[in-house]
N, C-alpha and C. Protein backbone atom coordinates (compact mmCIF):
# COMPACT_ATOMS: atom_id res chain seq x y z
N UNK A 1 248.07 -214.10 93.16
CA UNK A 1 246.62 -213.99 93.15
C UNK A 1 246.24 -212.56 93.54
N UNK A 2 245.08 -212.22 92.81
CA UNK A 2 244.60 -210.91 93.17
C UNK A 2 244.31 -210.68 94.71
N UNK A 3 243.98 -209.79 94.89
CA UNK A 3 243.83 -209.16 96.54
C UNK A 3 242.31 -209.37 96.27
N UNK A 4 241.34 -209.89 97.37
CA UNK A 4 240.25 -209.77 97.28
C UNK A 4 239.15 -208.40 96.95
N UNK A 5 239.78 -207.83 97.30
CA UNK A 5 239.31 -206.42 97.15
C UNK A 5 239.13 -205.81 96.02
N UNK A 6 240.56 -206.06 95.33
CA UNK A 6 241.03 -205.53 94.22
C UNK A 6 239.49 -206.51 92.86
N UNK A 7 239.22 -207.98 93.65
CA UNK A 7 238.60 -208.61 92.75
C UNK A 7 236.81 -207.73 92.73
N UNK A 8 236.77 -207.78 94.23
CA UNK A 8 235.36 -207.25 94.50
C UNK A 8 235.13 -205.56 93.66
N UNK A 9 235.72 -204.73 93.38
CA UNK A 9 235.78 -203.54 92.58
C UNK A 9 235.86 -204.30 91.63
N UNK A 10 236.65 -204.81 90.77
CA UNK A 10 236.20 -205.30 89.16
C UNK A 10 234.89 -205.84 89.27
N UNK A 11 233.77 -206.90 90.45
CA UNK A 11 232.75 -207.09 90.22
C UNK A 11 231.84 -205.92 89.94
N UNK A 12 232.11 -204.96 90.93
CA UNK A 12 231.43 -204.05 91.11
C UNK A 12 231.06 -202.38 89.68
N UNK A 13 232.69 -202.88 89.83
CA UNK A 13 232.69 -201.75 88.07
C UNK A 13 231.65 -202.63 86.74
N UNK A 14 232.34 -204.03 86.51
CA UNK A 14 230.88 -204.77 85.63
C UNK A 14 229.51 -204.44 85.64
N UNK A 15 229.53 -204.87 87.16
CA UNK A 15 227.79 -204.42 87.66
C UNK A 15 227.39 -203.60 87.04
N UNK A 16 228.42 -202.54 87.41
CA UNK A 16 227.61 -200.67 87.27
C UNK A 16 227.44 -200.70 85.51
N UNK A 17 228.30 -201.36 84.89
CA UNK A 17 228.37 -201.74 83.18
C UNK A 17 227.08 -201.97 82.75
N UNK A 18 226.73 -203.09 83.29
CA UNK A 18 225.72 -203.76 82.85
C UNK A 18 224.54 -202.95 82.93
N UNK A 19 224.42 -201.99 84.00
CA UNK A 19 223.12 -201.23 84.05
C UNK A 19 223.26 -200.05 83.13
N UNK A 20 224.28 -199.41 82.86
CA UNK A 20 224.85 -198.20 82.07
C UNK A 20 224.63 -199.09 81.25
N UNK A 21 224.91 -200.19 80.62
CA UNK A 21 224.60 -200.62 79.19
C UNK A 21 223.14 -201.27 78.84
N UNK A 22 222.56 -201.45 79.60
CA UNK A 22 221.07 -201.50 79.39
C UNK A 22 220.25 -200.72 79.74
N UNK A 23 220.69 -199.00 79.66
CA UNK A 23 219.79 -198.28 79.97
C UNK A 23 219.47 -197.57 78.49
N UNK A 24 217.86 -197.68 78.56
CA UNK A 24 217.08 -197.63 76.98
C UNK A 24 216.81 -198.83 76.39
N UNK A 25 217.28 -200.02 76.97
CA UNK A 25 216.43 -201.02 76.45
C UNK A 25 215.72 -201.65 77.20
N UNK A 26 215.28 -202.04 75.97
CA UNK A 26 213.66 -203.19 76.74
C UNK A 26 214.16 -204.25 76.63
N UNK A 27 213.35 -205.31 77.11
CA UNK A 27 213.92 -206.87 77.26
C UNK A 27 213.64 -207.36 75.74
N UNK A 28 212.95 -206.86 75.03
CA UNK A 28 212.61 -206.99 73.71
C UNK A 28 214.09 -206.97 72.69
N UNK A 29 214.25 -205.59 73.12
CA UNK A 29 215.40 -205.14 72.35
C UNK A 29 216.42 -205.85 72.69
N UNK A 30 216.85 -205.91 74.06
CA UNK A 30 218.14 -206.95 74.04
C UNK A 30 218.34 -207.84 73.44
N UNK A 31 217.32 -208.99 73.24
CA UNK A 31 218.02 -209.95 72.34
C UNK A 31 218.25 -209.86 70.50
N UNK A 32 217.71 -208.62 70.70
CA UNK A 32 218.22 -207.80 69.18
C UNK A 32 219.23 -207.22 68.99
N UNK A 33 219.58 -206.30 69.85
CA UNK A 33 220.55 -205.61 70.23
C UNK A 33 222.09 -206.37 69.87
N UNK A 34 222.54 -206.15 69.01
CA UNK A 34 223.58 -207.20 68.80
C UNK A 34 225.05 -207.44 69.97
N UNK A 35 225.42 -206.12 69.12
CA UNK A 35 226.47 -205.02 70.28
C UNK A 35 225.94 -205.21 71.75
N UNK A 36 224.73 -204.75 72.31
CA UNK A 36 224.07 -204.27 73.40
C UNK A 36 224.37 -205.62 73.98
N UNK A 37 224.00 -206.90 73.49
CA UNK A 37 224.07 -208.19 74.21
C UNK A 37 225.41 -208.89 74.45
N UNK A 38 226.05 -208.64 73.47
CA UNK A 38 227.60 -208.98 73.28
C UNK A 38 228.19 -208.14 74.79
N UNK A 39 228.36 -206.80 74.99
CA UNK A 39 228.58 -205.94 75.65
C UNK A 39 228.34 -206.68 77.01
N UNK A 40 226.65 -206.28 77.48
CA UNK A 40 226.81 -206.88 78.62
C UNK A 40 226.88 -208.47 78.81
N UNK A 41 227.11 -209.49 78.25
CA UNK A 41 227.75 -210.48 78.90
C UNK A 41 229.16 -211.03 78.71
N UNK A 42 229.56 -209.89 78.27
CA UNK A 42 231.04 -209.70 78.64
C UNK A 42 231.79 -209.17 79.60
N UNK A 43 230.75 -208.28 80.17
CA UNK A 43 230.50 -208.04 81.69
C UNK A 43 229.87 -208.95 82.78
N UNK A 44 229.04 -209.50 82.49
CA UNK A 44 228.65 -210.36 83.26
C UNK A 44 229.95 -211.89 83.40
N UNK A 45 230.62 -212.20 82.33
CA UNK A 45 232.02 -212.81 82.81
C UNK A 45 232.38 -212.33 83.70
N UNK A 46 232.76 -211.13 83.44
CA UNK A 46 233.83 -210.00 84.70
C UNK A 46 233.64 -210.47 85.79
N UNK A 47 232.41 -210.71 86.13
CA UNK A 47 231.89 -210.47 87.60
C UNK A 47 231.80 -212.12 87.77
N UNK A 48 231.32 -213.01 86.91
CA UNK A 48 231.45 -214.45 87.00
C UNK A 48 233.14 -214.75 87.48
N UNK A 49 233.56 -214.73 86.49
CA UNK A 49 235.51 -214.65 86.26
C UNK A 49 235.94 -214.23 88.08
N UNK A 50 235.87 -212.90 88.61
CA UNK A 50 236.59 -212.34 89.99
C UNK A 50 235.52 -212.99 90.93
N UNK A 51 234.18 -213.38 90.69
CA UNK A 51 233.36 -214.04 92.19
C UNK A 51 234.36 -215.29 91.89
N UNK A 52 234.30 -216.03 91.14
CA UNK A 52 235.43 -217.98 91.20
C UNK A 52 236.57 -217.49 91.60
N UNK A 53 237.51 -215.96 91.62
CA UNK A 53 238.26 -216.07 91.98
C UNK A 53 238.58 -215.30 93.51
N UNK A 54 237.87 -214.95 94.33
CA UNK A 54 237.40 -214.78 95.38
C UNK A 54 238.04 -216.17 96.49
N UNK A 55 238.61 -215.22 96.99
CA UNK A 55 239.42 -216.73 98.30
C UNK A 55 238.66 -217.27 99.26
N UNK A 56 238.55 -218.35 99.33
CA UNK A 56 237.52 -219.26 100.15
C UNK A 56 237.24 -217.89 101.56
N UNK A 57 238.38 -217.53 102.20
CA UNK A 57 238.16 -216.73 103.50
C UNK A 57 237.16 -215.80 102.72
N UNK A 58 237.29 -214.93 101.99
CA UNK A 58 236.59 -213.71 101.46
C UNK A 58 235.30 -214.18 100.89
N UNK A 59 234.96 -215.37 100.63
CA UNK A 59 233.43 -215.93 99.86
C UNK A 59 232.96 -216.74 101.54
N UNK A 60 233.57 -216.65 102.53
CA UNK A 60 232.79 -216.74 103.75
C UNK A 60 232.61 -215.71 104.58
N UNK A 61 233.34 -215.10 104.44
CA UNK A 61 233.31 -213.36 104.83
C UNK A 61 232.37 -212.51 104.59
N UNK A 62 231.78 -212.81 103.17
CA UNK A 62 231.00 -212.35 102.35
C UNK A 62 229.84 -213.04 102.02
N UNK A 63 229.48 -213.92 102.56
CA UNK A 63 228.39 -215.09 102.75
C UNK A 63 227.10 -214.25 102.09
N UNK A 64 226.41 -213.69 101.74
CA UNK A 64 225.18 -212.66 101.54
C UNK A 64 225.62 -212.88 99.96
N UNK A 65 226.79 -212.66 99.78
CA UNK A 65 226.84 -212.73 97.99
C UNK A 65 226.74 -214.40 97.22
N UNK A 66 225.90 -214.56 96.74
CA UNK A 66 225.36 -215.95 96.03
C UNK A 66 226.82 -216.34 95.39
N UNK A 67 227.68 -216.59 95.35
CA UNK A 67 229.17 -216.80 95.14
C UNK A 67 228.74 -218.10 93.68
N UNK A 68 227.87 -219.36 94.13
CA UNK A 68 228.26 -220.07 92.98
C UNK A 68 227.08 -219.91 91.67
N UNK A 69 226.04 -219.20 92.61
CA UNK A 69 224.73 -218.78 90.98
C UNK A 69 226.11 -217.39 90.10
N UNK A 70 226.88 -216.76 90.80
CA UNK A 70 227.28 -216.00 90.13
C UNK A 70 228.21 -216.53 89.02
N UNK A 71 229.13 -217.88 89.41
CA UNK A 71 230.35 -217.98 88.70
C UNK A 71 229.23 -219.04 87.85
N UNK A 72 228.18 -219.49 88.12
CA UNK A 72 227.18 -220.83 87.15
C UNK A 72 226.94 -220.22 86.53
N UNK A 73 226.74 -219.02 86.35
CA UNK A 73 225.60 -218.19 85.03
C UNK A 73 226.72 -217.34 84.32
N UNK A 74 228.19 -217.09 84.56
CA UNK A 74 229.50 -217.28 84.45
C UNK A 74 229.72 -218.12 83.03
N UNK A 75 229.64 -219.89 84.03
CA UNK A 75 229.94 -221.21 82.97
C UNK A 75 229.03 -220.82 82.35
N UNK A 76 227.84 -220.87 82.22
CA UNK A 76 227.28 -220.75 81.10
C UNK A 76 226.79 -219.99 79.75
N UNK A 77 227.02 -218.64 80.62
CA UNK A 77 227.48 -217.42 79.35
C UNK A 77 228.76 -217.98 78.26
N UNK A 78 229.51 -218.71 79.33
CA UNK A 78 231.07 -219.12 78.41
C UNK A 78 230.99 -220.21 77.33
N UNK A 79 230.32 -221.50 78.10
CA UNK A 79 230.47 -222.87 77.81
C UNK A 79 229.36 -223.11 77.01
N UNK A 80 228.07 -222.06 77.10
CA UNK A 80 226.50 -222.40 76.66
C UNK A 80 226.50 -221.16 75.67
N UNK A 81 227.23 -220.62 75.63
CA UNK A 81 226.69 -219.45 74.26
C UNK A 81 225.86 -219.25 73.24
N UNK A 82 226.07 -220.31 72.71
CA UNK A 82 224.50 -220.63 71.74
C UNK A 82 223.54 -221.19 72.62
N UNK A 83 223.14 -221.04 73.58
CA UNK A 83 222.03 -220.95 74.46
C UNK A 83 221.68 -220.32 75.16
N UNK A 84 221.47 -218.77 74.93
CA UNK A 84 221.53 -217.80 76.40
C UNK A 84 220.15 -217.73 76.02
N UNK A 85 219.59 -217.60 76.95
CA UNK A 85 217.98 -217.38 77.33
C UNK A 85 217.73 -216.14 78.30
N UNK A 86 217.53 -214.99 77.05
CA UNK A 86 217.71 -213.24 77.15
C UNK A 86 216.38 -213.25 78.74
N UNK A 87 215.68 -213.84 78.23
CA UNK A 87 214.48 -213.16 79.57
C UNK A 87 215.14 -214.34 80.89
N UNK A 88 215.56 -214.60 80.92
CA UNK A 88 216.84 -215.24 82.06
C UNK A 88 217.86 -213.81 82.41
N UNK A 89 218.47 -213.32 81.38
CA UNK A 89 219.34 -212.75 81.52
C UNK A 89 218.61 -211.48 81.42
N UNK A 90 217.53 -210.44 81.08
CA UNK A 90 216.85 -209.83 81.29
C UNK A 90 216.20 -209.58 82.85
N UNK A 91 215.62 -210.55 82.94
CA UNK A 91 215.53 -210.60 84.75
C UNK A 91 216.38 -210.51 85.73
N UNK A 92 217.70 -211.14 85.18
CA UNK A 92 218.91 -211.46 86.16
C UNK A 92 219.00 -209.71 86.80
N UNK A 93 219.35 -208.94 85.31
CA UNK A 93 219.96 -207.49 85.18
C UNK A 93 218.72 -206.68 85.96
N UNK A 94 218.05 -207.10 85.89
CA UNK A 94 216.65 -206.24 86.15
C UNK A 94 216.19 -206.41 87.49
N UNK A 95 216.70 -207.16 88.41
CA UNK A 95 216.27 -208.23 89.80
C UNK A 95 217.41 -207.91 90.58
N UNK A 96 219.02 -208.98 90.17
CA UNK A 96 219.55 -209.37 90.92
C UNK A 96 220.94 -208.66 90.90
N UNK A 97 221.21 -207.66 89.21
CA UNK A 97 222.36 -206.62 89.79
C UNK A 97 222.30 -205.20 90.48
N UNK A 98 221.00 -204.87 90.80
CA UNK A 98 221.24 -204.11 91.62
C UNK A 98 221.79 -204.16 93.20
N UNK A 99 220.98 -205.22 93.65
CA UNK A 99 221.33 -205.86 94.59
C UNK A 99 222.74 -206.14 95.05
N UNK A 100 223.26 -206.95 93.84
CA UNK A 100 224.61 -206.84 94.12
C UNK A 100 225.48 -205.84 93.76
N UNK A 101 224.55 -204.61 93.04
CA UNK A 101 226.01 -203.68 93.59
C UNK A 101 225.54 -202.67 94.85
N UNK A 102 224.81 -203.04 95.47
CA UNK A 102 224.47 -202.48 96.64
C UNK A 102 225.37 -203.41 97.81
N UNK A 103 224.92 -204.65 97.56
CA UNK A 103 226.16 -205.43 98.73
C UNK A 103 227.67 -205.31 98.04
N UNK A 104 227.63 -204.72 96.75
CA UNK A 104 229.40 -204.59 96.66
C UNK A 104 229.97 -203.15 97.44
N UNK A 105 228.78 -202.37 97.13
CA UNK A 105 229.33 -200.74 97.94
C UNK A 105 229.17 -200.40 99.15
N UNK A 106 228.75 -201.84 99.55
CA UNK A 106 229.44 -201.90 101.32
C UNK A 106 230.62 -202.28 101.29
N UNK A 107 231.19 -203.06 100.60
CA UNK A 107 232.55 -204.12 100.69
C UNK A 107 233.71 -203.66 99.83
N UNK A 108 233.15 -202.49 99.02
CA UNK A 108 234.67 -201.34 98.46
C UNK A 108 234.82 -200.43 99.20
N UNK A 109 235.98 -200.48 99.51
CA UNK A 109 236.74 -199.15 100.62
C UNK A 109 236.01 -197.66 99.67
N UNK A 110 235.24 -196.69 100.38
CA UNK A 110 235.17 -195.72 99.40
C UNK A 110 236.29 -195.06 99.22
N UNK A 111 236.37 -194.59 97.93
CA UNK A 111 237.08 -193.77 96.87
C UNK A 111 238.19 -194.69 96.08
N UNK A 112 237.77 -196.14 96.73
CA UNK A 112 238.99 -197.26 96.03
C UNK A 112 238.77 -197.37 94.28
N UNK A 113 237.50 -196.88 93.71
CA UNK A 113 237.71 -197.36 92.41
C UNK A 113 237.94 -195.86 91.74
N UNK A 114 238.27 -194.85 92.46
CA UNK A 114 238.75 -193.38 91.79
C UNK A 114 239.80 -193.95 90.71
N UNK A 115 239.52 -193.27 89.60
CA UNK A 115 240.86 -193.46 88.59
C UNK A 115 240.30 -195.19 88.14
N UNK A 116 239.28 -195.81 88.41
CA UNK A 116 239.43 -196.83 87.49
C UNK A 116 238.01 -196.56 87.05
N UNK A 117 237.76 -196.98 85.29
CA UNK A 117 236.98 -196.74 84.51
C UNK A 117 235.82 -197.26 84.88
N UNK A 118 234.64 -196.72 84.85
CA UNK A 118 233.27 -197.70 85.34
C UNK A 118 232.45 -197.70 84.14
């Protein structure tokens, strides 16, 4: 199993994805955006995918991070695909990932994601 750490930087590199990939669009455009939408919720797995895999000690450790809205909106990017509801996922990006990559860049050792791609 991954090192918790190692999981919390892959959330955190997604995060930073998702905002680098929705910068210039509108909530309009996203669900047009073909590429643009594909893109970020393939990132938004990332971060669904390493929060479920987060070790019970490290998702109580870390209590401040919403652990199961992250891996639910996760299942349902995966399992619900022909149902994503963009101004859901428009708000999410627009609200609730900054946030979390502000509580992730307390919880990465700095200079731990040097040399990995963001």
């Amino acid at each position: 199993m991954r090192r918790d750490e190692t999981l919390l930087l892959d959330m955190l590199i997604a995060a930073r994805k998702i905002v680098r990939f929705t910068d210039g669009l509108t909530q309009a455009s996203l669900a047009t955006n073909e590429m643009a939408a594909s893109a970020i919720m393939r990132e938004f797995q990332v971060v669904g995918q390493a929060a479920r895999m987060i070790s019970d000690e490290g998702k109580a450790s870390y209590s401040q991070i919403p652990w199961k809205v992250i891996s639910g909106m996760r299942n349902h990017l995966v399992h619900e695909y022909f149902n994503i509801d963009f101004d859901i996922l428009w708000q999410t990006i627009q609200d609730d990932i900054p946030t979390l990559i502000g509580q992730l860049e307390t919880l990465v050792t700095p200079n731990q994601d040097e040399g990995r791609p963001h």
